[in-house]
C-alpha atoms as a PDB file:
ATOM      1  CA  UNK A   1     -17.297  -6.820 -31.973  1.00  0.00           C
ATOM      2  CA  UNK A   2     -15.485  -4.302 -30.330  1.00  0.00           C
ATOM      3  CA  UNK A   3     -12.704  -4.882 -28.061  1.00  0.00           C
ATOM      4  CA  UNK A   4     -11.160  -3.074 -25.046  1.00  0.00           C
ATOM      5  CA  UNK A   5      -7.711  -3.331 -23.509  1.00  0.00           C
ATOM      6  CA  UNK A   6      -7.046  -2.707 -20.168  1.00  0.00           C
ATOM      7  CA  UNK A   7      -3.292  -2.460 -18.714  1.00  0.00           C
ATOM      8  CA  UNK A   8      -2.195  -3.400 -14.905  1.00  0.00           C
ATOM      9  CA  UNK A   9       0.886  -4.440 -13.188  1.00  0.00           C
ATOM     10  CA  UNK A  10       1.038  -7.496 -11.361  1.00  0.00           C
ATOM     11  CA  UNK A  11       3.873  -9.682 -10.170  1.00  0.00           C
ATOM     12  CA  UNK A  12       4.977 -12.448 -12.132  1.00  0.00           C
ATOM     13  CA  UNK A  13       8.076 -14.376 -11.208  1.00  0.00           C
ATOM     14  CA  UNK A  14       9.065 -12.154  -8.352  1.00  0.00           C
ATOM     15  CA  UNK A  15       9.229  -8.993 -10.787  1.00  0.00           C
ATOM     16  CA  UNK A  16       6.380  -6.443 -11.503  1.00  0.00           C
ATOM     17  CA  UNK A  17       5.564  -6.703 -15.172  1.00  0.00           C
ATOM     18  CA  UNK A  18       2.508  -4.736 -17.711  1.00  0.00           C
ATOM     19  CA  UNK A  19      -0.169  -7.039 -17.833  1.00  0.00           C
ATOM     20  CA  UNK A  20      -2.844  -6.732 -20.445  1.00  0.00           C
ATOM     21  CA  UNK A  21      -6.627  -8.177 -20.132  1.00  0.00           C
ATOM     22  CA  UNK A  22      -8.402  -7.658 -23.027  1.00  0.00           C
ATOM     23  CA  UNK A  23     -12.232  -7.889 -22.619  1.00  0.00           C
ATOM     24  CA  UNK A  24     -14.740  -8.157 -26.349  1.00  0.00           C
ATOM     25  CA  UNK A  25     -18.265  -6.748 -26.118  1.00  0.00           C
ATOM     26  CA  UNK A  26     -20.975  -9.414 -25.808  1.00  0.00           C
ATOM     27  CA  UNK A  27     -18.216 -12.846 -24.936  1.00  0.00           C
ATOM     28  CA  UNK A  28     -17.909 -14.147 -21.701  1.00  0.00           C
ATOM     29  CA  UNK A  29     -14.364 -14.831 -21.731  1.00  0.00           C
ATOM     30  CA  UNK A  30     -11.433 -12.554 -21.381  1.00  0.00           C
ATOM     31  CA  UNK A  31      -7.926 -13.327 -22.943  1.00  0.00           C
ATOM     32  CA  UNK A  32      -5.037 -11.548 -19.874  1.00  0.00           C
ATOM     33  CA  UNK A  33      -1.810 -11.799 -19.887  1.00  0.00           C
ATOM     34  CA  UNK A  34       1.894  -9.897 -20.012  1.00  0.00           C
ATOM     35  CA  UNK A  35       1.587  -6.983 -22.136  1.00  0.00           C
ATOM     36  CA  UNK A  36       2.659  -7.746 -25.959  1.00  0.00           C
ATOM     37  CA  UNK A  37       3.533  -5.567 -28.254  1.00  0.00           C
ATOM     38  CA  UNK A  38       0.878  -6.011 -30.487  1.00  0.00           C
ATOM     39  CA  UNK A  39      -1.494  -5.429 -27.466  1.00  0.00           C
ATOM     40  CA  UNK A  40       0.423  -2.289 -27.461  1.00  0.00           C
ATOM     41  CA  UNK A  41      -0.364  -1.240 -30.934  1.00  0.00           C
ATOM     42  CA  UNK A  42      -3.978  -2.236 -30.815  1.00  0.00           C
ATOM     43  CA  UNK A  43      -5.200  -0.156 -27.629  1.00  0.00           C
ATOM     44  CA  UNK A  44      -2.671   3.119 -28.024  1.00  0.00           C
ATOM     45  CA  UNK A  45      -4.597   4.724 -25.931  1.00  0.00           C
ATOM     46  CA  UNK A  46      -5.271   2.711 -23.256  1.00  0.00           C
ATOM     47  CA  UNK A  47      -1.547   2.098 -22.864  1.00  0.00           C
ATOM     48  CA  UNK A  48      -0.772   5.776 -22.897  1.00  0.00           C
ATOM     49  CA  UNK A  49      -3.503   6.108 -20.107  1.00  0.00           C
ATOM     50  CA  UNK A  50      -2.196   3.467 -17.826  1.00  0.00           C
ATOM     51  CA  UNK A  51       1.411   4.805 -18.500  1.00  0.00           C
ATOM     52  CA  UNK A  52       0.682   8.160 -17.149  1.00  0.00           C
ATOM     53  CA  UNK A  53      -1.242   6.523 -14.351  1.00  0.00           C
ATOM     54  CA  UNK A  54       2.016   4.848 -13.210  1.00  0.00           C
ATOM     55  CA  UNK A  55       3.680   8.216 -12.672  1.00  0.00           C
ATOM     56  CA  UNK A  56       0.453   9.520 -10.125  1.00  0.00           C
ATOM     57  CA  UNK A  57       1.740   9.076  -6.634  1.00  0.00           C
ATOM     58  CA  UNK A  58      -0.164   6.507  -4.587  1.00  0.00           C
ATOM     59  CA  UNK A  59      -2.857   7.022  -2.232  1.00  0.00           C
ATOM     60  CA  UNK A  60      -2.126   7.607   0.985  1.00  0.00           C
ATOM     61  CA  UNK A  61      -3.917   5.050   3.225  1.00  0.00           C
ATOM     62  CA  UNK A  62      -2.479   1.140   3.425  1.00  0.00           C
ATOM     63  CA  UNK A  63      -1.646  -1.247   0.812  1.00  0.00           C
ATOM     64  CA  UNK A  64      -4.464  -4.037  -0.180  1.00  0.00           C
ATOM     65  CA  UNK A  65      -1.594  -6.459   0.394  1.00  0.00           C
ATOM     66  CA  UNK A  66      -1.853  -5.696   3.981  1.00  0.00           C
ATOM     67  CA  UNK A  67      -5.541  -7.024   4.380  1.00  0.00           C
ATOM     68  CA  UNK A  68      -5.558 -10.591   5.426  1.00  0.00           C
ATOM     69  CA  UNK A  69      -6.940 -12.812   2.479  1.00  0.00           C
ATOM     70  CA  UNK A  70      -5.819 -10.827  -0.054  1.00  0.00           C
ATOM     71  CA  UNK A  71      -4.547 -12.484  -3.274  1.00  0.00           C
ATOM     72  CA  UNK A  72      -3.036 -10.671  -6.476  1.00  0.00           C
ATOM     73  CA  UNK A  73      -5.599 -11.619  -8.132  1.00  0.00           C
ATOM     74  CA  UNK A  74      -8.067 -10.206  -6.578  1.00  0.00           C
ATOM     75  CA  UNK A  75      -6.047  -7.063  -5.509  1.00  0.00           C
ATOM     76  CA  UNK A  76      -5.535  -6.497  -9.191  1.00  0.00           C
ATOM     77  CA  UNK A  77      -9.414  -6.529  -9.487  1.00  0.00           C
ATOM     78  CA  UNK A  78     -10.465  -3.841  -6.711  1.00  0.00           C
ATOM     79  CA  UNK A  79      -7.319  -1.670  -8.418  1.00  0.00           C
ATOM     80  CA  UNK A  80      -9.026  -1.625 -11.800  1.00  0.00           C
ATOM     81  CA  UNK A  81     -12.232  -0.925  -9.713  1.00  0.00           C
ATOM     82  CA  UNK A  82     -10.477   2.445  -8.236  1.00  0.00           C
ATOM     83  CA  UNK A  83      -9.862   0.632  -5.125  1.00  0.00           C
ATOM     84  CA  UNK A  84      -6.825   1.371  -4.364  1.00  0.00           C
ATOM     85  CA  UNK A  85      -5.856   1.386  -0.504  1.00  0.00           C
ATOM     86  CA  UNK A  86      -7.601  -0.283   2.647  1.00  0.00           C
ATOM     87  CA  UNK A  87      -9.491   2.581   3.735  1.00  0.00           C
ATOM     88  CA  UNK A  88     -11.083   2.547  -0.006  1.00  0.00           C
ATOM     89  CA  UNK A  89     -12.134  -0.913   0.631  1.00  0.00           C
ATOM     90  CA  UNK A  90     -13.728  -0.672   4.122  1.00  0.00           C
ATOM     91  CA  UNK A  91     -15.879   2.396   2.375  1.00  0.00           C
ATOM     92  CA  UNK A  92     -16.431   0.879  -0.626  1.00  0.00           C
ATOM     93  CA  UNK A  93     -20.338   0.114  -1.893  1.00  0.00           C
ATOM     94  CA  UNK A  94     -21.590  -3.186  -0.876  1.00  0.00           C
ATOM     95  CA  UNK A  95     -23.364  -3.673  -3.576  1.00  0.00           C
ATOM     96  CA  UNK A  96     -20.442  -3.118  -5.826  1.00  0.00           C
ATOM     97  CA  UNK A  97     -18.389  -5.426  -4.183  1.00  0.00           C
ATOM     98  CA  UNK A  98     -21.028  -7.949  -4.320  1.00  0.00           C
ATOM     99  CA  UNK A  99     -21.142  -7.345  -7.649  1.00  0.00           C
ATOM    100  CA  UNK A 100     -17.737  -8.714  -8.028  1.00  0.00           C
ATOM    101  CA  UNK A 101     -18.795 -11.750  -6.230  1.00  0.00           C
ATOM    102  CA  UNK A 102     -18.681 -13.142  -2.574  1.00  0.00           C
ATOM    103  CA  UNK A 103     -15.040 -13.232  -1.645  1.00  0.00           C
ATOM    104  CA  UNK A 104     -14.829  -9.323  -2.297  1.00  0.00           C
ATOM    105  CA  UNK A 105     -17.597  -8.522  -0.150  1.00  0.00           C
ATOM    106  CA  UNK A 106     -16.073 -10.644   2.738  1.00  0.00           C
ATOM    107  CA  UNK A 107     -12.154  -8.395   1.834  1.00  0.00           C
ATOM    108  CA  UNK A 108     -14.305  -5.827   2.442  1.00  0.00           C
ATOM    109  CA  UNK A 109     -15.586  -6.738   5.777  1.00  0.00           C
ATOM    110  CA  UNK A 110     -12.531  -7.873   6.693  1.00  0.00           C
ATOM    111  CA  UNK A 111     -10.932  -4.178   6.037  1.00  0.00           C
ATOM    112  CA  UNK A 112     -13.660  -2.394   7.672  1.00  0.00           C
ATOM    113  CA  UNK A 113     -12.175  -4.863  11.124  1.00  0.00           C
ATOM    114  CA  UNK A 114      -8.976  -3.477  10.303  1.00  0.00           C
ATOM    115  CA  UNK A 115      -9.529  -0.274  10.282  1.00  0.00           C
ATOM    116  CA  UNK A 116     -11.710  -0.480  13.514  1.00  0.00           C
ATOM    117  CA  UNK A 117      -8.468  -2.345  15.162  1.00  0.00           C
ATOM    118  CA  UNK A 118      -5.919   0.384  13.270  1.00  0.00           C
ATOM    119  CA  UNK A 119      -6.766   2.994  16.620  1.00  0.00           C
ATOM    120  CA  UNK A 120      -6.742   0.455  19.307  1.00  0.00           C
ATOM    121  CA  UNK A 121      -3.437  -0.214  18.520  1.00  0.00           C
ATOM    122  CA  UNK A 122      -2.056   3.538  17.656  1.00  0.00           C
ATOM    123  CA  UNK A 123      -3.177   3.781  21.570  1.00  0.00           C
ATOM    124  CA  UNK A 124      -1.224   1.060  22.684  1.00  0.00           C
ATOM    125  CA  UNK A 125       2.218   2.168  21.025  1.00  0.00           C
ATOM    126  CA  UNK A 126       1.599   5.867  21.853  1.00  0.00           C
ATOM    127  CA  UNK A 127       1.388   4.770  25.761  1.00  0.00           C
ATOM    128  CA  UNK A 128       4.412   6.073  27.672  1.00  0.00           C
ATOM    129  CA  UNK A 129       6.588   3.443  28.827  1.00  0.00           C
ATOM    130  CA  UNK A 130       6.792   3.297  32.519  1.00  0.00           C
ATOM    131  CA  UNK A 131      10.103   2.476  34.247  1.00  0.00           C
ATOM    132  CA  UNK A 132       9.659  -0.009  37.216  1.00  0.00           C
ATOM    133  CA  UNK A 133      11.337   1.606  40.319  1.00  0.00           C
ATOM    134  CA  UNK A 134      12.728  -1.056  42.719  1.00  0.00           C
ATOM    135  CA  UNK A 135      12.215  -0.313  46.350  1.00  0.00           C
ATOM    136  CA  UNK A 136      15.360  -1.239  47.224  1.00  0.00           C
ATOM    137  CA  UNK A 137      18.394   1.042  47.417  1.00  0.00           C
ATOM    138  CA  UNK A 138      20.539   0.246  44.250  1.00  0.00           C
ATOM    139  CA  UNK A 139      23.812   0.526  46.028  1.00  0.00           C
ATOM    140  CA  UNK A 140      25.232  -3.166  46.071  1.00  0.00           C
ATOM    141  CA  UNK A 141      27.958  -2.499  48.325  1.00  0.00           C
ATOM    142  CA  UNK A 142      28.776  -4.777  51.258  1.00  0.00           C
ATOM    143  CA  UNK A 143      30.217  -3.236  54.473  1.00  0.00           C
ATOM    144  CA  UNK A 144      33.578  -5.475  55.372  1.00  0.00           C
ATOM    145  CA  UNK A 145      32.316  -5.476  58.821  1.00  0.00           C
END
């Protein structure tokens, strides 16, 4: 049975690290974990791929972090789905996020909120500050009269 290898980071311990999820044609179950060298030697190309997709510059747009609910986990997921930003998210298919089950569909709901909210609150900090102006003269000097 033929078996694939597929490379992410995720955070282990406080400190990004290569993670490795291997995935066999035809079985349920998937074996991930850190990145071992034999994982290395047995899907060359795979790691060469994810290596030089390290060095692309990220997406403009925010993190996946930022969306309330968000877990590694499941960030991890919608990164090896080519979402990669919240924007992505609040455009991305319905049906594929269904596909990836419930909680992903609701992450996506919850971006498209976000992103509604994102102007309302460009607005708010673009408004010009206005200075109160007391009615009063400001000179607090008393006549010795």
């Amino acid at each position: 049975m033929p078996a694939k290898g597929i490379f992410f980071e995720r955070e282990l311990n406080g400190q990004m690290r290569d993670f490795c999820r291997i995935v066999v044609s035809g079985v349920k179950d998937v074996w991930e974990g850190p990145a071992r060298p034999e994982d290395l030697a047995r899907f060359p190309e795979a790691w060469a791929e994810f290596k030089a997709g390290k060095k692309k510059p990220k997406k403009k747009g925010g993190g996946l972090s930022d969306v309330p609910g968000m877990s590694e986990p499941r960030r991890i997921e919608l990164e090896l789905k080519g979402i990669e930003t919240i924007e992505e998210l609040a455009a991305a298919e319905e049906t594929l996020l269904r596909q990836m089950g419930e909680p992903y569909v609701q992450l996506g709901k919850i971006a498209q909120l976000h992103m509604e909210a994102k102007p309302k609150r460009a607005a708010k900090k673009a408004a010009p500050k206005v200075e109160e102006v007391a009615d009063e003269p400001a000179d607090d000097s008393t006549d010795g009269s």
